[in-house]
N, C-alpha and C. Protein backbone atom coordinates (compact mmCIF):
# COMPACT_ATOMS: atom_id res chain seq x y z
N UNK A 1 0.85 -1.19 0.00
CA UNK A 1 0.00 0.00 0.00
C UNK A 1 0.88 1.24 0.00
N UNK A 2 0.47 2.08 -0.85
CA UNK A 2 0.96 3.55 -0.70
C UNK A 2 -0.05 4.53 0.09
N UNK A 3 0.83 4.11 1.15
CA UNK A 3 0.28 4.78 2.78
C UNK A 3 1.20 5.46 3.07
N UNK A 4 1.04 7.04 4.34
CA UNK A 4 1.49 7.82 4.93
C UNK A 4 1.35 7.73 5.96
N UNK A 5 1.17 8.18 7.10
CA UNK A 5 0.65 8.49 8.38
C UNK A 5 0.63 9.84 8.34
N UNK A 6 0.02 10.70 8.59
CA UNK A 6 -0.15 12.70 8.42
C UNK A 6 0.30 12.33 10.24
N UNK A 7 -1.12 11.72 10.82
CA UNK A 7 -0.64 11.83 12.28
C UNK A 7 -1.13 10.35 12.58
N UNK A 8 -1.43 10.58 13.67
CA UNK A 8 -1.40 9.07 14.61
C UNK A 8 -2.69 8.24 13.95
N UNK A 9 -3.63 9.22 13.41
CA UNK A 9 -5.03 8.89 13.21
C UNK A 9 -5.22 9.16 12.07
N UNK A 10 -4.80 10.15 11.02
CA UNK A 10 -4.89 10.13 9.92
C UNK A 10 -3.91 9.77 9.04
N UNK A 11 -4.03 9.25 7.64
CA UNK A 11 -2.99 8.07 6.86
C UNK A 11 -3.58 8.98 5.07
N UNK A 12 -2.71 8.95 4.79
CA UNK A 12 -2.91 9.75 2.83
C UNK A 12 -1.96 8.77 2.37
N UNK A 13 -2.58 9.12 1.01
CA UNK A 13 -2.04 8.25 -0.13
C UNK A 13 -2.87 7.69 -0.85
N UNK A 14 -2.39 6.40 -1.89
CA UNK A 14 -2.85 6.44 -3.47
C UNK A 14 -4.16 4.99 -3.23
N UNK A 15 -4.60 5.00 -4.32
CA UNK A 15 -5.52 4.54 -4.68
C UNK A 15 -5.25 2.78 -4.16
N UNK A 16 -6.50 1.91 -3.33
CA UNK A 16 -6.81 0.81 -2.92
C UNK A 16 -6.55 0.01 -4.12
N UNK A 17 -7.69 0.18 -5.02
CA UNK A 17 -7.67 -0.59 -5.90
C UNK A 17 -8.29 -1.85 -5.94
N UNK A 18 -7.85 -2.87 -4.69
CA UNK A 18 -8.35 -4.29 -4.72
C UNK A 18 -8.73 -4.81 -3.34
N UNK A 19 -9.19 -5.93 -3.36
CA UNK A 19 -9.34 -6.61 -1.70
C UNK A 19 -8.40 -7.01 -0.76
N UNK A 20 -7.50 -7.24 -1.33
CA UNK A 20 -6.02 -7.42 -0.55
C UNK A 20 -5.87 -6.19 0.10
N UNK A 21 -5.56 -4.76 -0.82
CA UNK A 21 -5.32 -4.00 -0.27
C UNK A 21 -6.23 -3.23 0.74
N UNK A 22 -7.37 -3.83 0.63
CA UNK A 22 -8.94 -3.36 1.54
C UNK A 22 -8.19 -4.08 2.89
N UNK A 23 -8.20 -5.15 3.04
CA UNK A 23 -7.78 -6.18 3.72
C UNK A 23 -6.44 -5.33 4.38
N UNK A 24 -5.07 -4.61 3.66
CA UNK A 24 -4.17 -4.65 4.23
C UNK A 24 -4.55 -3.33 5.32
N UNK A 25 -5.15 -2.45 4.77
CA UNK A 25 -5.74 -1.24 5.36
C UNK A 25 -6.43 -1.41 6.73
N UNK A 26 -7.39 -2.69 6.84
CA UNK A 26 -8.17 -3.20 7.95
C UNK A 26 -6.79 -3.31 9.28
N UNK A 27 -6.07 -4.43 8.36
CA UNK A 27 -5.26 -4.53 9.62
C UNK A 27 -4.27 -3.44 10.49
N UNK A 28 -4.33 -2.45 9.67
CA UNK A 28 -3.54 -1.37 9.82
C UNK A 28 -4.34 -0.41 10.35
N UNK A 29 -5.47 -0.70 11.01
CA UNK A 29 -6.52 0.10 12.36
C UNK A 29 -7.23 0.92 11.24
N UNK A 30 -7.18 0.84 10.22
CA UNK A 30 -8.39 1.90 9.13
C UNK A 30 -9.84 1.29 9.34
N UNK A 31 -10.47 2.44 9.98
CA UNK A 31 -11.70 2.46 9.83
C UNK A 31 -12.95 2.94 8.84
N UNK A 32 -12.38 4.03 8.54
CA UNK A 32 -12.81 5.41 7.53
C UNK A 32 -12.20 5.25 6.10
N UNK A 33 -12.47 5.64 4.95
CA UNK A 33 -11.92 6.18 4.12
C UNK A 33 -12.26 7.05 3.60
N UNK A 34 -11.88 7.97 2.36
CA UNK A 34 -12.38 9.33 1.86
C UNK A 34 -11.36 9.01 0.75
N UNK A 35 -12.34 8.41 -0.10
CA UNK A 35 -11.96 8.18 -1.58
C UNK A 35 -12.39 9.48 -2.54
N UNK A 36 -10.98 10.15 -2.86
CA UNK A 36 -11.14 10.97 -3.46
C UNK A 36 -11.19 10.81 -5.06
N UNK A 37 -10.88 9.46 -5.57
CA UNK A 37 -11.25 9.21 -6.91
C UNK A 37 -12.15 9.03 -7.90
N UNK A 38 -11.71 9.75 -8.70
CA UNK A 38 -13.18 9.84 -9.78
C UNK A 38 -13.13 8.63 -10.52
N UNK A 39 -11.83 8.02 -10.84
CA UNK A 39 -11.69 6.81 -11.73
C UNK A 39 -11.72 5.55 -10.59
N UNK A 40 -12.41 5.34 -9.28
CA UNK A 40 -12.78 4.48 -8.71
C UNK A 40 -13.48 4.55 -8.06
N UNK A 41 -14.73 3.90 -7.23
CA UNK A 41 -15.65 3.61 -6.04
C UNK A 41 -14.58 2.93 -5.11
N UNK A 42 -14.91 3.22 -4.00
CA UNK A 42 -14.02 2.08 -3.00
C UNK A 42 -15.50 1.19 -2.17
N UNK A 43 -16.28 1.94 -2.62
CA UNK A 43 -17.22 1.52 -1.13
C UNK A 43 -17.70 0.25 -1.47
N UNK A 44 -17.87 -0.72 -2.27
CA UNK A 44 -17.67 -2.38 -2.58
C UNK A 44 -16.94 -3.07 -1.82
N UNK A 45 -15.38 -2.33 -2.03
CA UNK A 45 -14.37 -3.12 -1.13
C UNK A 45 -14.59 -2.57 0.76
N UNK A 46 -14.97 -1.87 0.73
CA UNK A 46 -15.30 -1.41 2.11
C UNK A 46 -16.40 -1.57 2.84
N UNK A 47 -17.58 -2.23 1.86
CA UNK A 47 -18.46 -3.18 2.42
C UNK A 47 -17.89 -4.45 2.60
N UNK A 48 -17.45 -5.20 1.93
CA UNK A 48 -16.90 -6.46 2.62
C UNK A 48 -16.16 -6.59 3.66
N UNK A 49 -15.58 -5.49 4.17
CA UNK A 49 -14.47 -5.25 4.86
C UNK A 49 -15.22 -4.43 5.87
N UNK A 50 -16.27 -4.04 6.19
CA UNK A 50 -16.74 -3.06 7.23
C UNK A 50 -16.01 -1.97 7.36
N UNK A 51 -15.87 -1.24 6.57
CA UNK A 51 -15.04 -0.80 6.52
C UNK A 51 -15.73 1.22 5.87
N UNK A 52 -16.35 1.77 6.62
CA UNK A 52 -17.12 3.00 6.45
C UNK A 52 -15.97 3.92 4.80
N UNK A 53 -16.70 4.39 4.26
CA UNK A 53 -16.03 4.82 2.88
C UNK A 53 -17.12 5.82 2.25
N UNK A 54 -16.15 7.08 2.19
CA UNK A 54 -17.27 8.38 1.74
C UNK A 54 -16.56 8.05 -0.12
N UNK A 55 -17.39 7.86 -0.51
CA UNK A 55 -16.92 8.46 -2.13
C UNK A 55 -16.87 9.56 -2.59
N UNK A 56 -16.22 10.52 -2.79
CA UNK A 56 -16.32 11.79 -2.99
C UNK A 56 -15.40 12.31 -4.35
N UNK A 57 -16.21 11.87 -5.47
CA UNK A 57 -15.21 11.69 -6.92
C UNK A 57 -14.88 13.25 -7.37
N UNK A 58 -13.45 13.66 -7.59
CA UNK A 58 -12.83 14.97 -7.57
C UNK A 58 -11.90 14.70 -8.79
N UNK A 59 -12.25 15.63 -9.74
CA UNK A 59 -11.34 15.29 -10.79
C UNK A 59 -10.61 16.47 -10.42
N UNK A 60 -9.16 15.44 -11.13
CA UNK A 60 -7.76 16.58 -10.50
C UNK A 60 -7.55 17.09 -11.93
N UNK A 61 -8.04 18.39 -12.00
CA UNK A 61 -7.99 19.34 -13.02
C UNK A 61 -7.64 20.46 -13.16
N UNK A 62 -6.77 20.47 -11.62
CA UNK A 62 -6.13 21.47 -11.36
C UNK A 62 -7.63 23.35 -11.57
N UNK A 63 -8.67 22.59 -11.47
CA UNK A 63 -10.04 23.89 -10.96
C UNK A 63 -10.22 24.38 -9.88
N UNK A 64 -10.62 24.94 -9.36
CA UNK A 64 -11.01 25.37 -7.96
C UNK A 64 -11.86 24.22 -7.75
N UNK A 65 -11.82 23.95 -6.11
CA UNK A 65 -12.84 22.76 -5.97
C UNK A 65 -13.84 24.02 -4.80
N UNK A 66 -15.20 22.68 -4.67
CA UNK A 66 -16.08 23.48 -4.35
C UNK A 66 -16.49 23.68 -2.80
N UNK A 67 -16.63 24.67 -1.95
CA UNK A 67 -17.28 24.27 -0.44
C UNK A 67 -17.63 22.69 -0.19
N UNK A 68 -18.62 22.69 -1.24
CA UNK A 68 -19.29 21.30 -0.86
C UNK A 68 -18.48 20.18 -1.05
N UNK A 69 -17.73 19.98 -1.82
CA UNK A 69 -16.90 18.72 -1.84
C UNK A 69 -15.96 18.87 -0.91
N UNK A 70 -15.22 19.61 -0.62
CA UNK A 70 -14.57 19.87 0.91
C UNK A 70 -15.48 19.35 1.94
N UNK A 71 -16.45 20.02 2.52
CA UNK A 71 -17.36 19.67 3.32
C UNK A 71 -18.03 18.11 3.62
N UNK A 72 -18.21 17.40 2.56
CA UNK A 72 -18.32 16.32 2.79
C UNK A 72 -17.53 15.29 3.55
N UNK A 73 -15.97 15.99 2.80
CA UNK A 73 -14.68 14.94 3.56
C UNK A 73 -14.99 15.56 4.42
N UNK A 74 -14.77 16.57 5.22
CA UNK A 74 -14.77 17.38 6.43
C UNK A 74 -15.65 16.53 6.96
N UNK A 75 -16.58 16.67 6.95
CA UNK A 75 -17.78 15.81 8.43
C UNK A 75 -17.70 14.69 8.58
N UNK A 76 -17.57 14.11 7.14
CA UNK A 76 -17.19 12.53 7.15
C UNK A 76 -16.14 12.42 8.45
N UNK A 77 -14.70 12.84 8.02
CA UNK A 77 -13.72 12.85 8.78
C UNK A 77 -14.11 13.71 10.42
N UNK A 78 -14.28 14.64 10.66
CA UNK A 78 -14.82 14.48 11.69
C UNK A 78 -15.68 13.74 13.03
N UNK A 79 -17.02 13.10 11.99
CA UNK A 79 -17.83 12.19 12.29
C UNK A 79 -16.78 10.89 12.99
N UNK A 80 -16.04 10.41 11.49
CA UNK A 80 -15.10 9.20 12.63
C UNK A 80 -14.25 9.51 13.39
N UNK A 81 -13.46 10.49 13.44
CA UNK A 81 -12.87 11.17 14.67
C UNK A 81 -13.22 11.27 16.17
N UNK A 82 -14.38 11.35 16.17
CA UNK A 82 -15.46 11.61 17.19
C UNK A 82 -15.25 10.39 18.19
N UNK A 83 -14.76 9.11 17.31
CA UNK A 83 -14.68 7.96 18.00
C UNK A 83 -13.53 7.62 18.29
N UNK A 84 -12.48 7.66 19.31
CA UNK A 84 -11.20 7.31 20.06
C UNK A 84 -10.81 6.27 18.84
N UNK A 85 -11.34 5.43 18.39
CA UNK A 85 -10.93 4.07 18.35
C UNK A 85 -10.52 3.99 16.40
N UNK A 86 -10.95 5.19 15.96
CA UNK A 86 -11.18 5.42 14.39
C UNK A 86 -9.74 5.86 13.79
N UNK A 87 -9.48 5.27 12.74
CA UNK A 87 -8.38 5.83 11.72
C UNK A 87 -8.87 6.08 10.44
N UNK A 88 -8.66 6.88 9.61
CA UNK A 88 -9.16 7.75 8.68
C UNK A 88 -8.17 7.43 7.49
N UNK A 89 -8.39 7.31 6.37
CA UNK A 89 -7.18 6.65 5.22
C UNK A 89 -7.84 8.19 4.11
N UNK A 90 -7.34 8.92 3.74
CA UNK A 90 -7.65 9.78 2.65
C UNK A 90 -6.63 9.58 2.06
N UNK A 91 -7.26 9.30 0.22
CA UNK A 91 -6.75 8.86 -0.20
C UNK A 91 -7.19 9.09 -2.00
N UNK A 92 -6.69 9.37 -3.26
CA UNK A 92 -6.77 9.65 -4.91
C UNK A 92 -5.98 8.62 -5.72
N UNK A 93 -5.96 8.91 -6.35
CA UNK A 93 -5.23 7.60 -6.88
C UNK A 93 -3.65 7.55 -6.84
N UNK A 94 -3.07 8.66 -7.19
CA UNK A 94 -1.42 8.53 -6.41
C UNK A 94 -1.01 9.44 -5.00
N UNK A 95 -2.02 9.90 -4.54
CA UNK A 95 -1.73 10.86 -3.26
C UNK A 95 -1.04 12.04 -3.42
N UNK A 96 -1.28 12.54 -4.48
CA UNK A 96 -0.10 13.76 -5.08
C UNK A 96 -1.49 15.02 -4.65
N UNK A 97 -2.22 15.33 -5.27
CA UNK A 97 -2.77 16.31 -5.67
C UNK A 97 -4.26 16.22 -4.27
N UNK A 98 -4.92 15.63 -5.08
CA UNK A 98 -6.16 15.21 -4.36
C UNK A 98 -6.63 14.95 -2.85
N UNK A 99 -5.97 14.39 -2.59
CA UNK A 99 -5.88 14.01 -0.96
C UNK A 99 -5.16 14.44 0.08
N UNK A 100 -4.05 15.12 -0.45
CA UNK A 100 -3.32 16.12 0.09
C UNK A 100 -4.20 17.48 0.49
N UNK A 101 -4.82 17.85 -0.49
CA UNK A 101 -6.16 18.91 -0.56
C UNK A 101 -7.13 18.25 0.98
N UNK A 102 -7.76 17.58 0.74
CA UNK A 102 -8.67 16.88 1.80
C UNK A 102 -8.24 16.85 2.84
N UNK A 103 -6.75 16.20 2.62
CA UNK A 103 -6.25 16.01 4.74
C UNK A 103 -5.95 17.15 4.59
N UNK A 104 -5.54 18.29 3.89
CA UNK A 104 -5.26 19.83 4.82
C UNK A 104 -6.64 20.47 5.17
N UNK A 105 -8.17 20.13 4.40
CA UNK A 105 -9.05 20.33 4.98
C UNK A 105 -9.62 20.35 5.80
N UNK A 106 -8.97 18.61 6.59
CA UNK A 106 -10.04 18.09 7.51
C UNK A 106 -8.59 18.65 8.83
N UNK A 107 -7.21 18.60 8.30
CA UNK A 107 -6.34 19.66 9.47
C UNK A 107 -6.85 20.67 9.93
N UNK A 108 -7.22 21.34 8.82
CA UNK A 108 -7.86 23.14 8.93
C UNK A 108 -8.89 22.75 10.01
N UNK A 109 -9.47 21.85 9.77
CA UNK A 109 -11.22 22.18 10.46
C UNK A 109 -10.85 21.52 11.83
N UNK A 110 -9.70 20.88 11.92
CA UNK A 110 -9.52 20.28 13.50
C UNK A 110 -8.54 21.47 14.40
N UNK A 111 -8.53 22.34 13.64
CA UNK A 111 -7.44 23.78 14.39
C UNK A 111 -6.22 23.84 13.85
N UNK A 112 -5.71 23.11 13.11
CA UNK A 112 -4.62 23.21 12.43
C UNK A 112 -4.42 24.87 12.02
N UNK A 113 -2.90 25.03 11.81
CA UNK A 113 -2.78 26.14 11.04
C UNK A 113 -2.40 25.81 9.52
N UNK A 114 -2.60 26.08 8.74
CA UNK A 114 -2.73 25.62 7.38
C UNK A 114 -1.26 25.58 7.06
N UNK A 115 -0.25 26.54 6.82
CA UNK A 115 1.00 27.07 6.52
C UNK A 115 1.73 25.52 7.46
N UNK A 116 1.35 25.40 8.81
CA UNK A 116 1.87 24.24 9.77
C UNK A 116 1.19 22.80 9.23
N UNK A 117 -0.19 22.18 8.94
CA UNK A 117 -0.46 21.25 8.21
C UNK A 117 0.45 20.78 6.96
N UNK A 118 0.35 22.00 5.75
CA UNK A 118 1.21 21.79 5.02
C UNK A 118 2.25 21.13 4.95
N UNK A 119 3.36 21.92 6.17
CA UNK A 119 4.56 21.23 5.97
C UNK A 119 4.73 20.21 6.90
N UNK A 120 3.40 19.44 7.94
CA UNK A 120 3.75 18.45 8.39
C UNK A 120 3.31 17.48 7.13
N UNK A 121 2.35 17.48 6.26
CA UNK A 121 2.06 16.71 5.06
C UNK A 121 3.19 16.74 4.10
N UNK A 122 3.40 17.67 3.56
CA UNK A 122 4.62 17.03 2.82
C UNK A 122 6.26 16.62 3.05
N UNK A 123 5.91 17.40 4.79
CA UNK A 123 7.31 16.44 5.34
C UNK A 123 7.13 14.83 5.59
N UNK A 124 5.87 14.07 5.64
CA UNK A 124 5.57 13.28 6.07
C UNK A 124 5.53 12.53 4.70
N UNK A 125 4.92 12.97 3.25
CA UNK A 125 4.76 12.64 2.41
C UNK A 125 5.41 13.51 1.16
N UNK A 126 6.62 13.64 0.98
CA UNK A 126 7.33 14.47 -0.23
C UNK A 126 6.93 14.37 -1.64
N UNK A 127 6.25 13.39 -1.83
CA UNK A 127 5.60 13.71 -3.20
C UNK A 127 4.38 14.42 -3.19
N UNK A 128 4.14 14.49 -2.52
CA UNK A 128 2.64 15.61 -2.78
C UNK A 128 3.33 16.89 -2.95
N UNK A 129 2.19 17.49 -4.30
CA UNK A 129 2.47 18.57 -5.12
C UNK A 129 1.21 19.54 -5.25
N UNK A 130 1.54 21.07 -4.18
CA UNK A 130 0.60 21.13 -3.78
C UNK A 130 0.12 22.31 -5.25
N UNK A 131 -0.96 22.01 -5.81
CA UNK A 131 -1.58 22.83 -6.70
C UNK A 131 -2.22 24.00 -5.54
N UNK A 132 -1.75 25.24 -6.53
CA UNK A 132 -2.06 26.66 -5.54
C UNK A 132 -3.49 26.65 -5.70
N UNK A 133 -4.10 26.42 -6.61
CA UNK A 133 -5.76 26.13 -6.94
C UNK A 133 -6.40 25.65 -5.76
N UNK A 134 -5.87 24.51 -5.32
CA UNK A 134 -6.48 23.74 -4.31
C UNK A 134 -6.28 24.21 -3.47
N UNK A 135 -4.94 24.47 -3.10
CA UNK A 135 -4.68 24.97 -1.74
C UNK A 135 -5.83 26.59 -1.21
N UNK A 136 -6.15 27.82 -2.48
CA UNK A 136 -7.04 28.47 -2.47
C UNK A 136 -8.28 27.90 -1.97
N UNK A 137 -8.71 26.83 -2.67
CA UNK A 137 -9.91 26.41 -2.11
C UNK A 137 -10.14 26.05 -0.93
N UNK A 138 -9.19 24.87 -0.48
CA UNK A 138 -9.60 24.84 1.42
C UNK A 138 -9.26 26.06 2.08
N UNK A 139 -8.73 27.27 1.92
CA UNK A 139 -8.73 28.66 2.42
C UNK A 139 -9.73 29.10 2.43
N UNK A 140 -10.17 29.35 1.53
CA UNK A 140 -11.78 29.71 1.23
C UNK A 140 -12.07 29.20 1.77
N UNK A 141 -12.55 27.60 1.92
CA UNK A 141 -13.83 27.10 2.29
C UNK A 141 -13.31 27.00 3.60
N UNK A 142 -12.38 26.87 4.32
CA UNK A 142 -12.20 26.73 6.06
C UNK A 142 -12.48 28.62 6.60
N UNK A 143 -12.16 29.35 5.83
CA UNK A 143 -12.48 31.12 6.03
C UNK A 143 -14.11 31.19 6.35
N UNK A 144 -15.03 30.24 5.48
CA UNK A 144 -15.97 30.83 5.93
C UNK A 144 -17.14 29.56 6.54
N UNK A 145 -16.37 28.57 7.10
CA UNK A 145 -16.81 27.62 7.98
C UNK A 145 -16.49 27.71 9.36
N UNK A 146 -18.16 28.05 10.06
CA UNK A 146 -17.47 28.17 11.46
C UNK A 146 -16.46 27.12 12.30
N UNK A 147 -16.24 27.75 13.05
CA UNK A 147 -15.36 27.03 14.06
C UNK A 147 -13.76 26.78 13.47
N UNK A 148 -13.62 27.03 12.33
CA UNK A 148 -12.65 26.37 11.39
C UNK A 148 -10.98 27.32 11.36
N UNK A 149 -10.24 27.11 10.88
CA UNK A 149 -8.75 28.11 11.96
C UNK A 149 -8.16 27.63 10.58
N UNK A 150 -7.68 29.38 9.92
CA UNK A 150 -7.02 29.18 8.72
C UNK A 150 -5.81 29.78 9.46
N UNK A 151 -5.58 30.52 10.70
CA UNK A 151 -4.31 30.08 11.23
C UNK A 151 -4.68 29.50 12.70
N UNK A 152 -3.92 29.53 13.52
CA UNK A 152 -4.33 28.99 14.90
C UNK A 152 -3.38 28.09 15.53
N UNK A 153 -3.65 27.47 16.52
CA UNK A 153 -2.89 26.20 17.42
C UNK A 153 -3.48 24.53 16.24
N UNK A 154 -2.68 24.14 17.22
CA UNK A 154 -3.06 22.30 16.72
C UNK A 154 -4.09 21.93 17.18
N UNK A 155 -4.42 20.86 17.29
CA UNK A 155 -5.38 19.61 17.70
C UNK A 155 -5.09 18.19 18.07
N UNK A 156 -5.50 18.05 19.31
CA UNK A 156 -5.20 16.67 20.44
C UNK A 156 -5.74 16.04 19.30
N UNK A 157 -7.13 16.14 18.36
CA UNK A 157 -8.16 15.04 18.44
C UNK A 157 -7.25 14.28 16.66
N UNK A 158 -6.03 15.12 16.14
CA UNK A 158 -5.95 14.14 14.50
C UNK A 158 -4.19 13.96 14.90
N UNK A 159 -4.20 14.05 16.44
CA UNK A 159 -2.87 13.79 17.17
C UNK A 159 -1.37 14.64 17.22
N UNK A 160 -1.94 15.81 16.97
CA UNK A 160 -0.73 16.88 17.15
C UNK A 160 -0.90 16.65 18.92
N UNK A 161 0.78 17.02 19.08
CA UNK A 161 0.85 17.70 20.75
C UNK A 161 0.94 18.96 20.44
């Protein structure tokens, strides 16, 4: 699997693909996913696997993306957060563009400071390439979502100290 760890609880990177790799994800405490691919469904393999899976198909077209497709990963990821026991896999088909976007979303909305998310994501994961497009968009959309910190402190709950 092309897996990361961002933090203790959240994991980025590329596309599942098959049941093995559904399977390798299980054992590796994934509860959640946030399939950001347009050229796949995951939620087949994540029914067999119990395995909770937002589909949220985002073509990487380097466009502005929208509130709402942010928002979806956002609550999704929140929602399993909520539970001590949950790990979160966001994830596009090579983890470059797409999902990098999403986990700095669902950072932003847990108190992250964006500029500090950033460079714990691509210190953690060096191939991600952050399109300024995207990166505009979760600005925007964390600017005018309450509660949400486009600068600020960390967050206990996606395992910053």
């Amino acid at each position: 699997m092309d897996m990361t760890w961002v933090t203790e609880r959240i994991a980025l990177g590329g596309g599942i693909w098959n049941d093995g790799n559904m399977a390798t994800l299980v054992r590796m405490g994934i509860t959640h996913v946030i399939d950001m691919q347009l050229e796949f469904d995951d939620r087949p393999l994540g029914a067999r696997h119990g395995v909770k899976v937002l589909w949220n198909p985002t073509d990487d077209d380097f466009e502005p993306k929208s509130a709402d497709l942010l928002e979806r990963g956002v609550e999704f990821a929140l929602e399993a957060l909520d539970d001590p026991g949950a790990r979160v896999y966001v994830h596009c088909a090579a983890g470059v563009h797409r999902a990098p976007m999403m986990t700095l979303a669902v950072l932003g909305a847990t108190g992250w400071n964006l500029d500090e998310a950033m460079v714990l994501i691509e210190t953690k994961r060096p191939v991600v390439d952050w399109a300024n497009v995207y990166v505009e968009s979760v600005k925007k959309y964390l600017e005018a979502r309450p509660g949400s910190q486009v600068t600020g402190g960390g967050s206990q709950v996606t395992g910053k100290s």
